[in-house]
N, C-alpha and C. Protein backbone atom coordinates (compact mmCIF):
# COMPACT_ATOMS: atom_id res chain seq x y z
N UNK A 1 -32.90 10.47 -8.89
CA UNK A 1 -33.13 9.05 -8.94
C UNK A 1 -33.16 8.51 -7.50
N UNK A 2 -34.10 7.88 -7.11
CA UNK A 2 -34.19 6.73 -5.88
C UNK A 2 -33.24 5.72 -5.53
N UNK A 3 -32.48 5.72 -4.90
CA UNK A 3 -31.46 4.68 -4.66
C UNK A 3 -32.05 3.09 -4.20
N UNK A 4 -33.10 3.92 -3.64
CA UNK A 4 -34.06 1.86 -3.35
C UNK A 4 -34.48 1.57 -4.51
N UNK A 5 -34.50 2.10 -5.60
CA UNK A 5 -35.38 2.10 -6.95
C UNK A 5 -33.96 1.36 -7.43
N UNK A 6 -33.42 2.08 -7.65
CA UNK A 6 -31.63 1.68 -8.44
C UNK A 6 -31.73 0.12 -8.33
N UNK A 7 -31.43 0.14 -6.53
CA UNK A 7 -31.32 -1.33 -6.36
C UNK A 7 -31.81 -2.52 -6.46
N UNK A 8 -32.82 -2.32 -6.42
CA UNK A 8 -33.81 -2.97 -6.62
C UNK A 8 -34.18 -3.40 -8.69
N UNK A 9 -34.19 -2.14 -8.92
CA UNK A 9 -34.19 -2.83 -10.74
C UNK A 9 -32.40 -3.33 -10.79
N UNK A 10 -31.60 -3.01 -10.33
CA UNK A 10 -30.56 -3.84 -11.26
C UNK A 10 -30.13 -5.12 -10.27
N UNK A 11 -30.45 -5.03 -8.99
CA UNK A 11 -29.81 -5.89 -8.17
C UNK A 11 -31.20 -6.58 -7.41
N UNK A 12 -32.10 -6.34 -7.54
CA UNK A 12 -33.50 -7.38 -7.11
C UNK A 12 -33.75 -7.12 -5.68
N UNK A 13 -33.17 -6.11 -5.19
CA UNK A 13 -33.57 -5.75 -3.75
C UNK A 13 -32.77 -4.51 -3.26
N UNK A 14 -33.81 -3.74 -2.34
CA UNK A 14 -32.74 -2.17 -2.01
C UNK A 14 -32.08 -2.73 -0.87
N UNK A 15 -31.41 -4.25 -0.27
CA UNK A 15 -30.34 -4.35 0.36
C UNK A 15 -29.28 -4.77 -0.12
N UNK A 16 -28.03 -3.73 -0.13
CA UNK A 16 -27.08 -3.93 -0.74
C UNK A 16 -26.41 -5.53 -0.25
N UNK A 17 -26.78 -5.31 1.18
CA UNK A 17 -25.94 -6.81 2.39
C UNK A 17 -26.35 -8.06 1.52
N UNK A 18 -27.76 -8.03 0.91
CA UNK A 18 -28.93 -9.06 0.46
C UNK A 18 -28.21 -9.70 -1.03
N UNK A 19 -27.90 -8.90 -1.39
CA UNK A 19 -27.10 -9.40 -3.20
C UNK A 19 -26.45 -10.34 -3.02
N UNK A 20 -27.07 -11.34 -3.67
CA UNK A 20 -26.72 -12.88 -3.37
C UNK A 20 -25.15 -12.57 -5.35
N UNK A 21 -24.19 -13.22 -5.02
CA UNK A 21 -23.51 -13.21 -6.25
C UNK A 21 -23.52 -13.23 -7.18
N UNK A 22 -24.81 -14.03 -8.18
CA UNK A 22 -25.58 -14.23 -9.11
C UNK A 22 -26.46 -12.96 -9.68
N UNK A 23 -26.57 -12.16 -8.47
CA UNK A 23 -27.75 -11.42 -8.58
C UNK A 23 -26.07 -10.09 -8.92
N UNK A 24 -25.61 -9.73 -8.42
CA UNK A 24 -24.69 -9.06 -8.59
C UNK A 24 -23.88 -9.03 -9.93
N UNK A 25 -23.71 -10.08 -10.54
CA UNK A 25 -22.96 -10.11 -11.78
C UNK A 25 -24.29 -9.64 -12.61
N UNK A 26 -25.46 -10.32 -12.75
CA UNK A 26 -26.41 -9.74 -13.55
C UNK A 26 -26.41 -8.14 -13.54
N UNK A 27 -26.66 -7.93 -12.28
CA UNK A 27 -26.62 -6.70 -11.84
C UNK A 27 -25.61 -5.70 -12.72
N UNK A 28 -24.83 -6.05 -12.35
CA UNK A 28 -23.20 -5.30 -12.87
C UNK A 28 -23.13 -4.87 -14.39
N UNK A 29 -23.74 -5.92 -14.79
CA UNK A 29 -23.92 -6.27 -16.59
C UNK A 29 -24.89 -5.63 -16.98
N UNK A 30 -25.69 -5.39 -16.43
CA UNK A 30 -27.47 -4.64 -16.57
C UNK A 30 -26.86 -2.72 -16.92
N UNK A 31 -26.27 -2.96 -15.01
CA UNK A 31 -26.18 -1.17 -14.74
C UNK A 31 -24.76 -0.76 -16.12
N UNK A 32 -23.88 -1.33 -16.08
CA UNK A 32 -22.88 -1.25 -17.57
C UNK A 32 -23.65 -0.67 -18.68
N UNK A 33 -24.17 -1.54 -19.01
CA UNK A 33 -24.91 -1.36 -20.45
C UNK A 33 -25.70 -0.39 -20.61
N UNK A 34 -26.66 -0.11 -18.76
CA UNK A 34 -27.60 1.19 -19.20
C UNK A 34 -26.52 2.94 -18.77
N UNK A 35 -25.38 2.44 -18.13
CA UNK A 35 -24.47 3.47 -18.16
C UNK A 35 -24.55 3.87 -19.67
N UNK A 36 -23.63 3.30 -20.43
CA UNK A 36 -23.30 3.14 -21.68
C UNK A 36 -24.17 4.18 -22.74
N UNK A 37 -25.46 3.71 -22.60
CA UNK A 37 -26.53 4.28 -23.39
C UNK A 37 -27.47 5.52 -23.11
N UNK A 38 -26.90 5.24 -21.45
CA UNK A 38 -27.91 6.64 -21.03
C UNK A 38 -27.33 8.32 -22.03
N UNK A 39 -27.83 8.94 -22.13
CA UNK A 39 -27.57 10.36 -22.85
C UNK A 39 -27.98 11.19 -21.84
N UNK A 40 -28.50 11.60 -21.03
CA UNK A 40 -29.19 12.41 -19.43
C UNK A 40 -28.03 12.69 -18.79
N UNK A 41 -27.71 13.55 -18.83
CA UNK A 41 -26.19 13.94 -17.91
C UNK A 41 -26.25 13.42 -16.54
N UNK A 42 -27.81 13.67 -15.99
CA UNK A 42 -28.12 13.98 -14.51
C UNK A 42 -28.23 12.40 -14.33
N UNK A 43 -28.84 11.48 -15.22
CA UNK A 43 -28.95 10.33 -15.30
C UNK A 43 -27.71 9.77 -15.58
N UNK A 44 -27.08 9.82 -15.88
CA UNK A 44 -25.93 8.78 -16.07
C UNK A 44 -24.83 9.30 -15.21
N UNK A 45 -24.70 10.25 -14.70
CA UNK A 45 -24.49 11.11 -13.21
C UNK A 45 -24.70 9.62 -12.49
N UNK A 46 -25.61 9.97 -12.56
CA UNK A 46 -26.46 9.05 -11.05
C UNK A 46 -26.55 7.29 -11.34
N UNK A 47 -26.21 6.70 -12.38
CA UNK A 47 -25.73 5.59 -12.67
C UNK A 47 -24.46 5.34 -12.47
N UNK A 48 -23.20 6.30 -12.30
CA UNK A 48 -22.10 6.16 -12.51
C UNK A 48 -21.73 5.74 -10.81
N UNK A 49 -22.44 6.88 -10.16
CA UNK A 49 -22.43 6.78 -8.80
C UNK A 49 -22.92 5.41 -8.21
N UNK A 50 -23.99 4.70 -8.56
CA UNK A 50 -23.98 3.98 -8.05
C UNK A 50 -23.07 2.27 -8.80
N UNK A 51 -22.66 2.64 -9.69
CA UNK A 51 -21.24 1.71 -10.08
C UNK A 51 -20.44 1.94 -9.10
N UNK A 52 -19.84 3.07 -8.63
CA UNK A 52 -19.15 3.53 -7.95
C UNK A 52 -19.23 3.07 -6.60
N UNK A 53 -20.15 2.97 -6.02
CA UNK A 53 -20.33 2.26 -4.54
C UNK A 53 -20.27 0.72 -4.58
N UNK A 54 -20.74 -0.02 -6.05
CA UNK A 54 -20.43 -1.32 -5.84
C UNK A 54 -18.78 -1.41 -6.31
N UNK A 55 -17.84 -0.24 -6.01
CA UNK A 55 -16.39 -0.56 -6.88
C UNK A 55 -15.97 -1.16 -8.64
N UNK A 56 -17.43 -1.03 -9.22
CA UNK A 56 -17.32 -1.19 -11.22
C UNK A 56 -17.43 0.12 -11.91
N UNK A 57 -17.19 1.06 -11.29
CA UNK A 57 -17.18 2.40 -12.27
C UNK A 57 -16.23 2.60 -13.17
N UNK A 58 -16.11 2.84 -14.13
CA UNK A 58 -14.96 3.50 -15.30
C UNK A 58 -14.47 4.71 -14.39
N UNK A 59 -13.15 5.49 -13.96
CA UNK A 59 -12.66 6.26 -13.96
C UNK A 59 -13.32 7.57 -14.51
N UNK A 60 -13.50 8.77 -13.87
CA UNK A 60 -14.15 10.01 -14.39
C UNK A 60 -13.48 10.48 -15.99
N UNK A 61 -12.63 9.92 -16.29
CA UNK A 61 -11.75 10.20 -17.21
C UNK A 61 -12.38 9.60 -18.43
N UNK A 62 -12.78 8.29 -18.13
CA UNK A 62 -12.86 7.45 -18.86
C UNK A 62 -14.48 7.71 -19.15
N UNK A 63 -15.14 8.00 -18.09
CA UNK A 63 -16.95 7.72 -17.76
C UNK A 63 -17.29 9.18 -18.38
N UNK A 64 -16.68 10.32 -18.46
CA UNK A 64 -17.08 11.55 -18.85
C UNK A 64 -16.53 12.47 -19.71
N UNK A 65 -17.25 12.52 -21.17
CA UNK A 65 -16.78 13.76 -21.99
C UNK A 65 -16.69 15.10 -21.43
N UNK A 66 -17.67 15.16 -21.15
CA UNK A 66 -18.02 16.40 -20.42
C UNK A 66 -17.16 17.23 -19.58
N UNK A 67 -16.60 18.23 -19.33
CA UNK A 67 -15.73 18.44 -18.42
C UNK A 67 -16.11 18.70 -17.10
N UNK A 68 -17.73 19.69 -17.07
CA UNK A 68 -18.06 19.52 -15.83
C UNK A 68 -18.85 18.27 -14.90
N UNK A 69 -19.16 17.08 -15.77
CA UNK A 69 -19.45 15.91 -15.43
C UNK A 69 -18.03 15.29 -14.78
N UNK A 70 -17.13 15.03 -15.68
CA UNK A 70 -15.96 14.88 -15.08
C UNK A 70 -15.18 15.12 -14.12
N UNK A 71 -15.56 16.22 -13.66
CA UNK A 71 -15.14 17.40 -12.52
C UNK A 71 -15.67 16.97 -11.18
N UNK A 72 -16.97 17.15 -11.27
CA UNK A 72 -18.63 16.38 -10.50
C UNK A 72 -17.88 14.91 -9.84
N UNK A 73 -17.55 14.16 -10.99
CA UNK A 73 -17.08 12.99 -10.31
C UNK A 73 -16.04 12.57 -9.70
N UNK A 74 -15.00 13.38 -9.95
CA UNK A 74 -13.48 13.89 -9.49
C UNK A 74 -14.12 14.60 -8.13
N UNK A 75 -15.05 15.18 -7.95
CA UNK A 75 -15.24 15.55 -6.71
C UNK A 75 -16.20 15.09 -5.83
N UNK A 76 -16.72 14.00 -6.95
CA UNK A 76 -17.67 13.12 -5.66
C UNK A 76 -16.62 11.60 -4.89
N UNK A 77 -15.47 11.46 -5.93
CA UNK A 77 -14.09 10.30 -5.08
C UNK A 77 -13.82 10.76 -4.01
N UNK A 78 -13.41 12.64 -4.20
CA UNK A 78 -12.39 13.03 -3.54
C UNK A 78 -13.53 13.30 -2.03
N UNK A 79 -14.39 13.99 -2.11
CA UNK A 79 -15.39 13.48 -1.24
C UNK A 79 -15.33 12.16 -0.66
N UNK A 80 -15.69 11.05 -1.40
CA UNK A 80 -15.96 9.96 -0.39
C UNK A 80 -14.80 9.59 0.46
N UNK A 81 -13.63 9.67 -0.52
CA UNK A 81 -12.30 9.19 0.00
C UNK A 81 -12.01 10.15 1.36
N UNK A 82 -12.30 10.90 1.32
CA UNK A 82 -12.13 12.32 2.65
C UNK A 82 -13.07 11.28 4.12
N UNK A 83 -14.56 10.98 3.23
CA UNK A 83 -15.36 10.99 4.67
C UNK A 83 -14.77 9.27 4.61
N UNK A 84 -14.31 8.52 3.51
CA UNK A 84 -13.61 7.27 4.20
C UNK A 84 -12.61 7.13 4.98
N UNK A 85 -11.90 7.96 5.20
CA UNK A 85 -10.43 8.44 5.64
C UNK A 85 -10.99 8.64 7.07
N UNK A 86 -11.68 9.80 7.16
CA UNK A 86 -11.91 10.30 8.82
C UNK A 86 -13.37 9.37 9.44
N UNK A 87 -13.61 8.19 8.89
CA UNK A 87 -14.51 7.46 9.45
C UNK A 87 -13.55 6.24 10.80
């Protein structure tokens, strides 16, 4: 998935800085719902992630049956939290 694509369909522009508040709650409510429904592992993978950068993700616990989806996302936190730490 395209991350300028992402942003742009749920948030009306690929600048994250640009998301006027209005546009963000829509946003939020949009990407939720198509979390929710997606069935695409790789796809809702890649929806979760970008919940995740605006801080609205469900917990890997919560966001994944799956165990190696779950795992994936347990190791994409522990990742970011690492390169947030030594930034």
């Amino acid at each position: 998935m395209d991350i300028d694509a992402l942003l742009t369909h749920y948030f009306g522009t690929d600048d994250p800085d640009s998301i006027q508040p209005h546009q963000f709650a829509l946003g939020k409510e949009r990407l939720a719902i198509d979390f929710g429904i997606e069935r695409e592992p790789g796809r809702r993978f890649a929806l979760w992630t970008l919940m995740e950068v605006f801080g609205i993700a469900p917990t890997p616990a919560d966001a994944f049956e799956e165990p190696d989806l779950r795992r994936a996302a347990e190791d994409y936190l522990s990742a970011a939290w690492k390169l947030d730490r030594d930034a």
